[in-house]
Each structure stands twice: as C-alpha cells, then as structure tokens.
Protein backbone atom coordinates (compact mmCIF):
# COMPACT_ATOMS: atom_id res chain seq x y z
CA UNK A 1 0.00 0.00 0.00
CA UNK A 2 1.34 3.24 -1.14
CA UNK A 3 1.80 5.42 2.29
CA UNK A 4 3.28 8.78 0.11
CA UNK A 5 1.77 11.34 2.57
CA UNK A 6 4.86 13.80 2.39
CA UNK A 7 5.98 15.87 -0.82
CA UNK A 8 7.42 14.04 -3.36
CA UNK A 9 11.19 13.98 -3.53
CA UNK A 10 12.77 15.69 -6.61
CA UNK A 11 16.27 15.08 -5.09
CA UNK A 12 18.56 12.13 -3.39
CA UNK A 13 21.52 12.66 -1.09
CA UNK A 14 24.30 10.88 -0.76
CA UNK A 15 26.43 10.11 2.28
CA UNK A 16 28.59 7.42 2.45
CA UNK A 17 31.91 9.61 2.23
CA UNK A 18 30.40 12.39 4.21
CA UNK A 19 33.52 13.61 6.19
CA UNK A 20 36.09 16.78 7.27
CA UNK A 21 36.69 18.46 3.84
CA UNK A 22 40.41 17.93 4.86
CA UNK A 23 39.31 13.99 4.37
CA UNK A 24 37.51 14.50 1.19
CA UNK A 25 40.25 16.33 -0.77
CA UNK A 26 42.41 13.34 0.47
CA UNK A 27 40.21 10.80 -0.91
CA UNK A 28 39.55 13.05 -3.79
CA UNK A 29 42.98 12.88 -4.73
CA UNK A 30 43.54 9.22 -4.12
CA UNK A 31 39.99 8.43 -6.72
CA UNK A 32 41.52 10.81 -8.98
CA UNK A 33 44.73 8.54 -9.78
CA UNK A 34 42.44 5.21 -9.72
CA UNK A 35 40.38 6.68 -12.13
CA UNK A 36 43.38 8.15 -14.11
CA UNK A 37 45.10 4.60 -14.27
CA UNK A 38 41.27 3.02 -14.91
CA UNK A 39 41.10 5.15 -18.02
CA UNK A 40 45.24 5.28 -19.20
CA UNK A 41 45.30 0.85 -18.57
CA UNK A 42 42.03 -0.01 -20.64
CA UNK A 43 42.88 3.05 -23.70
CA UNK A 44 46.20 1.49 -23.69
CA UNK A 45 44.59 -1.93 -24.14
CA UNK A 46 42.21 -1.23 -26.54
CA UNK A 47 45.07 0.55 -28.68
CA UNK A 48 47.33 -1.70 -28.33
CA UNK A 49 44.76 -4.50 -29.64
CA UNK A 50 43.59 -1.77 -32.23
CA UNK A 51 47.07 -1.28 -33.86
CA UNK A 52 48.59 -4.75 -33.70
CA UNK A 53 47.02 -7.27 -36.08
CA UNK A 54 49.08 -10.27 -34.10
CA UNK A 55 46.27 -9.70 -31.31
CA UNK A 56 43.45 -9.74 -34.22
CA UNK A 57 41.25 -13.05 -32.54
CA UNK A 58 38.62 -13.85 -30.53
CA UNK A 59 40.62 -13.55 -26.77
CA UNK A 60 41.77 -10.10 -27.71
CA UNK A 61 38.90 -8.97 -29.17
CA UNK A 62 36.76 -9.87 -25.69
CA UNK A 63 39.46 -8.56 -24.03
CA UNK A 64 39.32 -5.48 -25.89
CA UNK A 65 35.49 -4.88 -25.39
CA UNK A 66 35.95 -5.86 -21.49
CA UNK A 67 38.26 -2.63 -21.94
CA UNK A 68 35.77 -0.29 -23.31
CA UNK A 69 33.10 -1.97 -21.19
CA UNK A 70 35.02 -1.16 -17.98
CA UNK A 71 35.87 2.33 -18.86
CA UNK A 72 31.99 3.19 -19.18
CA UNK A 73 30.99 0.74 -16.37
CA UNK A 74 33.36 3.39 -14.10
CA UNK A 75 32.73 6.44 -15.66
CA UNK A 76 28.76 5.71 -15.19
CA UNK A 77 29.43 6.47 -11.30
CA UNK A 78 33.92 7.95 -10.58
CA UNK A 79 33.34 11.29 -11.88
CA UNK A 80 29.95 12.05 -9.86
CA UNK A 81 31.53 10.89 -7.17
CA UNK A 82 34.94 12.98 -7.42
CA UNK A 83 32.48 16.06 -8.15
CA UNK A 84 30.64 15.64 -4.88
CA UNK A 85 33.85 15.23 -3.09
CA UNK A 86 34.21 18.88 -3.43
CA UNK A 87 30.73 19.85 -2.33
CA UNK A 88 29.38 19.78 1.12
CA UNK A 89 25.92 18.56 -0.22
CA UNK A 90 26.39 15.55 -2.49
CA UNK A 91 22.83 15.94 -4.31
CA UNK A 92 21.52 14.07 -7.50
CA UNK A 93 18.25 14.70 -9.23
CA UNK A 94 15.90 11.89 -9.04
CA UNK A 95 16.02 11.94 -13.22
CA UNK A 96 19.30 11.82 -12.90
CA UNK A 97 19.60 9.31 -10.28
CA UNK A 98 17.57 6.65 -12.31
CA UNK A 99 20.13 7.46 -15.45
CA UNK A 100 22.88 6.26 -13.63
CA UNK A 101 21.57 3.29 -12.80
CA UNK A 102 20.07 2.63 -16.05
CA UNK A 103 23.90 2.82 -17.37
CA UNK A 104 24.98 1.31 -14.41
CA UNK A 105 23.61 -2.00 -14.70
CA UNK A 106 23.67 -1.53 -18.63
CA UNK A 107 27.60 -1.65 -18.68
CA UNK A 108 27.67 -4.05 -15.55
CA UNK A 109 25.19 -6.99 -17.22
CA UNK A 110 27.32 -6.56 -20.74
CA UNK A 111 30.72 -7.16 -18.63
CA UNK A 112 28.96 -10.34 -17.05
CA UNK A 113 28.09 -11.26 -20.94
CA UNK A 114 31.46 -10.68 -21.72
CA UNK A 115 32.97 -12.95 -19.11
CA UNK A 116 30.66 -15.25 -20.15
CA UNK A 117 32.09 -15.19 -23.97
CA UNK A 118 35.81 -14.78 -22.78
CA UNK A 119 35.36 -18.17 -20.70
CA UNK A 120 33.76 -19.91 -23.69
CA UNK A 121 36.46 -18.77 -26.00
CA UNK A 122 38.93 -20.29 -23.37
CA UNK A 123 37.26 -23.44 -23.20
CA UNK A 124 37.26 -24.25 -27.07
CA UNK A 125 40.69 -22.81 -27.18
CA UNK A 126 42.10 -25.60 -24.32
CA UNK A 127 39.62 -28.25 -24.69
CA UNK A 128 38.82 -28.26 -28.43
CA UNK A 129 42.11 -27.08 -30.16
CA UNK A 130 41.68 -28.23 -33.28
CA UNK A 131 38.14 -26.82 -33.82
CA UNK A 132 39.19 -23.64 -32.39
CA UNK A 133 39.18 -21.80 -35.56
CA UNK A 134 36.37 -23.49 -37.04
CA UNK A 135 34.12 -22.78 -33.75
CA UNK A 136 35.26 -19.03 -32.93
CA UNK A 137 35.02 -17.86 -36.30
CA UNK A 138 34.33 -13.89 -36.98
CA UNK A 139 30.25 -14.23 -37.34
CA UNK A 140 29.69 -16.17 -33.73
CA UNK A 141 32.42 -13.06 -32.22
CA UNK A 142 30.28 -10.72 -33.46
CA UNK A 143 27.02 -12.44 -32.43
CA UNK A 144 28.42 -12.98 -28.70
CA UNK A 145 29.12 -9.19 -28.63
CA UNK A 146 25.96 -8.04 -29.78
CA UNK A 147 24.11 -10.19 -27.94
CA UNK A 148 25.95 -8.94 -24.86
CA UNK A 149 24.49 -5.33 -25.21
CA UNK A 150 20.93 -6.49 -26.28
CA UNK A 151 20.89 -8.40 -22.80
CA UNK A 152 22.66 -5.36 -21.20
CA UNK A 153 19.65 -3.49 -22.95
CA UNK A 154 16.66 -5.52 -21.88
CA UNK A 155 18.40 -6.10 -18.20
CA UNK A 156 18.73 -2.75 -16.97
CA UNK A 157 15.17 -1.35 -18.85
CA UNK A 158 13.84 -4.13 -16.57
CA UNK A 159 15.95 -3.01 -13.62
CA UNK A 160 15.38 0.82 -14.23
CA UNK A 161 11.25 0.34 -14.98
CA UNK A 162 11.08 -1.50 -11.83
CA UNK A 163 12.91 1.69 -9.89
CA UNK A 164 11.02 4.09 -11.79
CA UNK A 165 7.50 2.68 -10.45
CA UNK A 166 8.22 3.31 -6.85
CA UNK A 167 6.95 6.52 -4.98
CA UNK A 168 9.47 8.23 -3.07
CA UNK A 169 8.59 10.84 -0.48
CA UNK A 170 11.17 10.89 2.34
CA UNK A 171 13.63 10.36 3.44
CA UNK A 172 15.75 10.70 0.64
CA UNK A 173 19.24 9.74 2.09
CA UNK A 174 21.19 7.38 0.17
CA UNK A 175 23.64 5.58 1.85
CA UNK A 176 26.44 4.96 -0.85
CA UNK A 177 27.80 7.11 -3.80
CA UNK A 178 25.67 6.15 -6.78
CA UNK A 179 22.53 5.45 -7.09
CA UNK A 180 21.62 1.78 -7.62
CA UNK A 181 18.22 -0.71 -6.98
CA UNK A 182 19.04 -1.81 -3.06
CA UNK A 183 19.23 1.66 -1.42
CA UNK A 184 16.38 3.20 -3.24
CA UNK A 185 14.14 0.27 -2.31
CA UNK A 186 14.85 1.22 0.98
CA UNK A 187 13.41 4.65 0.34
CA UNK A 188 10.56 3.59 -0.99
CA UNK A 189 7.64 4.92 1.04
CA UNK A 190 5.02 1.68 -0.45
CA UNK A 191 5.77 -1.85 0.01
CA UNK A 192 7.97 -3.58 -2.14
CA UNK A 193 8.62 -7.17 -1.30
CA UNK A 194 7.25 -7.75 -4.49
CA UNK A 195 9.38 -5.64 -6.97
CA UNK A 196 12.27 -6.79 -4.39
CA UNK A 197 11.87 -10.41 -5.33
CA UNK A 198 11.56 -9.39 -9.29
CA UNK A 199 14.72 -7.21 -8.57
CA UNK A 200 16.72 -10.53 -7.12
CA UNK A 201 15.16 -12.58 -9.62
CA UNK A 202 16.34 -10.44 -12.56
CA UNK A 203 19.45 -9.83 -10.94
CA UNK A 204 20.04 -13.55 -10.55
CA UNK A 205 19.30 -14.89 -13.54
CA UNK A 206 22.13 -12.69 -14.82
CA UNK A 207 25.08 -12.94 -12.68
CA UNK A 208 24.40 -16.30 -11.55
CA UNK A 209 23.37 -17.30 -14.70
CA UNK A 210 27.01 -16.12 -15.92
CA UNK A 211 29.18 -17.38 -13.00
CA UNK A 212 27.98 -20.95 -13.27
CA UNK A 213 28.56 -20.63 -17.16
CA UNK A 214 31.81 -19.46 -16.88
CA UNK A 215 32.55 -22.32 -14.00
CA UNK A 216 31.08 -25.12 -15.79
CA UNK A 217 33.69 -23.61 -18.66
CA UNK A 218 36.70 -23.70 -16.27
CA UNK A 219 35.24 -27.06 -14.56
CA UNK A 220 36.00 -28.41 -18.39
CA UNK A 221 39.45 -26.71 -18.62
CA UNK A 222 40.45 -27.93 -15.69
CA UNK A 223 39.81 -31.17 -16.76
CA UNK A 224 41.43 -30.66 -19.56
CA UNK A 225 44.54 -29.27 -17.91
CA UNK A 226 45.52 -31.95 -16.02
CA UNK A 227 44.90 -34.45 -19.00
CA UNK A 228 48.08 -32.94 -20.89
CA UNK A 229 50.93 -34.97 -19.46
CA UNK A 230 54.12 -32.33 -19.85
CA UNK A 231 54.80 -29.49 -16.97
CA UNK A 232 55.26 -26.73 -19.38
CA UNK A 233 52.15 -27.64 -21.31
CA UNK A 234 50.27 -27.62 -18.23
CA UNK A 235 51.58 -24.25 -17.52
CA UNK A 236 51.08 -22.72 -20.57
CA UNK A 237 47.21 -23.40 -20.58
CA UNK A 238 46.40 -22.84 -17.19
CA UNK A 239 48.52 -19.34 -17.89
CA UNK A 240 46.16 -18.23 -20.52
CA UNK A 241 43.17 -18.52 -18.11
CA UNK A 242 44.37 -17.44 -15.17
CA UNK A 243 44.21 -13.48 -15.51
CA UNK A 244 40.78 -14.22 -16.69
CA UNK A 245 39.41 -16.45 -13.85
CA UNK A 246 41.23 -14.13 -11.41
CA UNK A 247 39.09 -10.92 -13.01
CA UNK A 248 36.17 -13.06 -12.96
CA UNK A 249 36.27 -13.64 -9.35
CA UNK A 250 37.03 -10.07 -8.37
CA UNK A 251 33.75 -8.55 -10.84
CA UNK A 252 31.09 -11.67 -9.78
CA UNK A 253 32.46 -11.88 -5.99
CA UNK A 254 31.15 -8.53 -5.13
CA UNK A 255 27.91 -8.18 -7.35
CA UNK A 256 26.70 -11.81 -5.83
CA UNK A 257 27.19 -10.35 -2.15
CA UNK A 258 25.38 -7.02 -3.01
CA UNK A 259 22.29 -8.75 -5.35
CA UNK A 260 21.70 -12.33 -4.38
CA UNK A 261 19.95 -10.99 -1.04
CA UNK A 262 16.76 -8.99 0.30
CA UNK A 263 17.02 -5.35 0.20
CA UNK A 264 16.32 -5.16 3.71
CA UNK A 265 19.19 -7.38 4.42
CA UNK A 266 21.27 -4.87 2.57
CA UNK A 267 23.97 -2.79 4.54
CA UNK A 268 25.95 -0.74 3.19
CA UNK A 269 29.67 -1.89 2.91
CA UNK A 270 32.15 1.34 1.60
CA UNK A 271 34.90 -1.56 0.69
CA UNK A 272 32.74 -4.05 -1.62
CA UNK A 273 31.39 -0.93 -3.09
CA UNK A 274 34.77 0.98 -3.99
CA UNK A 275 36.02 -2.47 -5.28
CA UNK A 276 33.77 -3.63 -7.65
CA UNK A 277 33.39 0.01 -8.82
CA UNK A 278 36.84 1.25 -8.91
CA UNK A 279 39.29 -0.79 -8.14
CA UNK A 280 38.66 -4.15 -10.12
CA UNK A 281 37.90 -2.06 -13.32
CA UNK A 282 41.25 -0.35 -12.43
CA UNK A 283 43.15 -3.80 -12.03
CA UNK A 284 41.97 -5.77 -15.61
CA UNK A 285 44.28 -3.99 -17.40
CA UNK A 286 47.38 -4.65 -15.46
CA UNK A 287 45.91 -8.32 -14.27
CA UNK A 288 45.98 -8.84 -18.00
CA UNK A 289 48.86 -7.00 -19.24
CA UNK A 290 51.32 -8.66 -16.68
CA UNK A 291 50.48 -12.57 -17.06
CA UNK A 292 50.49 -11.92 -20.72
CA UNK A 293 53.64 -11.96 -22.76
CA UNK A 294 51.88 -10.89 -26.06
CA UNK A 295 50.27 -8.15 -24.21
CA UNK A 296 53.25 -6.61 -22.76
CA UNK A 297 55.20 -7.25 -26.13
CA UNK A 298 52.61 -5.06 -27.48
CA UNK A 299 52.27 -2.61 -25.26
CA UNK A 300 56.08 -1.66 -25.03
CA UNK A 301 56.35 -1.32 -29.09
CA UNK A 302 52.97 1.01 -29.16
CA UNK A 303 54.56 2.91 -25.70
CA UNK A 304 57.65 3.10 -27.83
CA UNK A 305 56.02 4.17 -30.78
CA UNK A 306 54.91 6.71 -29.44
CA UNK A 307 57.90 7.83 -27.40
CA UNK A 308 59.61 8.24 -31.64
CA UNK A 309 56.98 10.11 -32.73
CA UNK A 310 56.80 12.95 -29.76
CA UNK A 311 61.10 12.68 -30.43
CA UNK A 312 60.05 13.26 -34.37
C-alpha cells in the first residue's frame, strides 16, 4: 500500500563519504589517480589490440570490449563521485539518479556477458584445439558481442522500470555514492517485497546465470589441464586462463554479495562498493597486461612508438 503522505522527492543525497573536507580532498585525490590509471590501462589496451594485427582473434577482441566496457561501467558512477567530493551537499536529481543506474547496470550486465564469452572462448581454445578456428570464427564473435548489449539493454530497462515505479517521499538519504536498486528500495515509502523479489530474480538470472557458465567452462578446462601430461604444457594453458578467472572472481564476488539478497538485508559496505566500482575495473588492465607476454610485447612497441613520434 502506497503510504506517500509527504511531498514528493525531486532530489537524493548521498552520504557514504560524508567527512572533514580535509578527508575528502584526500580521498579526492587518491579516486583521482584510480580513475586516471582506470582510463590510461584499458585506452592502452584497446590501442594496443587496435594497432597490432598479431592480437586480431577472438581472446583479444573480448578482451578489448571488457576494456571499453570497464571504462563506461566506471565512468557511469567515478566522476559524480569525485564532483561531490568537493561539495558539502552531495545531491543528484531523481532523473538523474535513475540514469545512472540505467547505465549502471547496462555496462555491468554486458561485462557479465562478456565474461561469459571470454570463458567460452577459453574453453574451445584448451579443450577443443583443433576446432578452435572453425568454432570461434568472426560471425559467432560478433554475435556474442551483440548479444551482450541487447541483454545489457533488456536487463537494466527491466531493472530501471522496476525503480522508476516506486513513490518516493522521504527520506531521501542514500547511503552509498551512486545510485543503484538496493538503497532506493529502501526509500521507498510503499511496500515492495514484491518488486524486491523481481529485482533478485532479474538480478540472478544474470550474474548467476554467468558465474555458473563461466565455472562449468573452467570445470572443463580444468579437466582438460591436467589431461596434458608435460609441466610446461600444463603451464602454458592454465597461464592463458588465469588473468581471466582471477578478473572473474574479483567482478562476480562482489555483485553476488550485493544482489543475491533482500534489500532489507542490505547494509551498506564502503569496501565491496569501492572495489567492484573502482578498483577491479582499475586492475583488468594490469591483471591482464602482466600474465600476458603478447600483451606486454605489445604494449612496449605502441609505448615506444609513441615515445619516436613525440622525439620526431
């Protein structure tokens, strides 16, 4: 029953980093340079794949799109939140608040999507070898990739459409630093156990739906792995999926703890946050860069590239 006897709230505030300004400008500086690495890591990757036509197949053309994919999937949420570091009032419209987490959960279902495809290309590559070419040919890449932003497209319309049919009339304090579906249930002055079990629903059927693809993929590699009898073969395969099982866990850790449970269960935790905004978008690219030999090949002829022509 809808209990809206208050004015209706045009306006959300945040206040999970709510401290001394001294504080903020601290932490405003330290965001800053995550968000400057984010961006310089995954431009350098996607250049770097861009340029070099050695890294022209499937893996690097995933990895690639996980680039650009992470870049928006940050930039969605980092540079509101540096701006309100600077302000005393750290105020979003509630238009604005339900286009950020349209985007939000846009970029964040098509990076599941992506993991999904990155694992699948890593199983054919270890477990059917011979096929691999046959299998991952251009037309299913490009399928995969658009069929991770229709899914992105229909996920977060359903997310957003759900968020957009609750009344909201105080209080209006959001306890985080974006605007996403578990703190503005909260806020919701009608009952929602209903939309709260479509939310988890929705929500599960894509993240969980992805993890257990991607670990019935690496169940099968594994297998696979310790069927090849030499040391350095085993090595060498289990080296090509271990940046990508390692960024797997850091993205679906977090977004399983924060979705897979009742909104009113939902507290809100500053460190899972931060991580699976920030910091594991910020990671990828040197996760990737370092366990990868053609990667960092790569990388030092564009960086040195470039170095000539600014000498030039």
């Amino acid at each position: 029953m809808n209990n809206c006897n208050a004015t209706e709230v045009t306006e959300f505030v945040f206040v999970m980093f709510s401290f001394s300004p001294h504080i903020q400008y601290f932490l405003f500086s330290i965001f800053s340079l995550f968000y400057i690495l984010l961006l310089t890591g995954n431009v350098m990757i996607m250049q770097t794949i861009r340029i070099d036509y050695r890294l022209h197949n499937p893996m690097y053309l995933f990895l690639s799109k996980l680039s650009f994919i992470d870049l928006c999937y940050s930039s969605v949420t980092v540079p509101k939140m540096l701006a309100d570091f600077l302000c005393d009032r750290k105020t979003i419209s509630v238009s604005s608040c339900i286009a950020q987490l349209y985007f939000f959960h846009f970029f964040a279902c098509a990076e599941c999507f992506i993991f999904t495809a990155m694992a699948y290309d890593r199983y054919v590559a270890i477990c059917k070898p011979l096929q691999y070419s046959t299998i991952m040919n251009k037309q299913l890449c490009l399928w995969m990739i658009a069929a991770t932003w229709a899914i992105g497209f229909v996920h977060s319309n359903i997310q957003t459409t759900l968020a957009m049919g609750l009344p909201f009339c105080g209080p209006n304090i959001i306890n985080s630093f974006f605007c996403d579906v578990p703190p503005l249930i909260r806020l919701a002055c009608t009952d929602t156990t209903m939309i709260d079990a479509m939310i988890i629903a929705n929500s599960g059927i894509v993240s969980l739906g992805c993890f257990l693809s991607v670990l019935i993929s690496y169940i099968s590699i594994g297998k696979s792995i310790f069927k090849i009898k030499s040391v350095e073969g085993r090595q060498k395969a289990f080296s090509t999926c271990a940046s990508h099982l390692t960024v797997v866990t850091f993205f679906f850790g977090p977004c399983v703890f924060i979705y897979m449970r009742p909104s009113t269960s939902f507290q809100s935790d500053e460190v899972v946050m931060v991580f699976y905004t920030i910091i594991a978008p910020m990671l990828n690219p040197f996760i990737y860069t370092l366990r990868n030999e053609e990667m960092k090949t790569a990388m030092k002829k564009l960086i040195w590239s470039i170095q000539k022509s600014r000498i030039r």
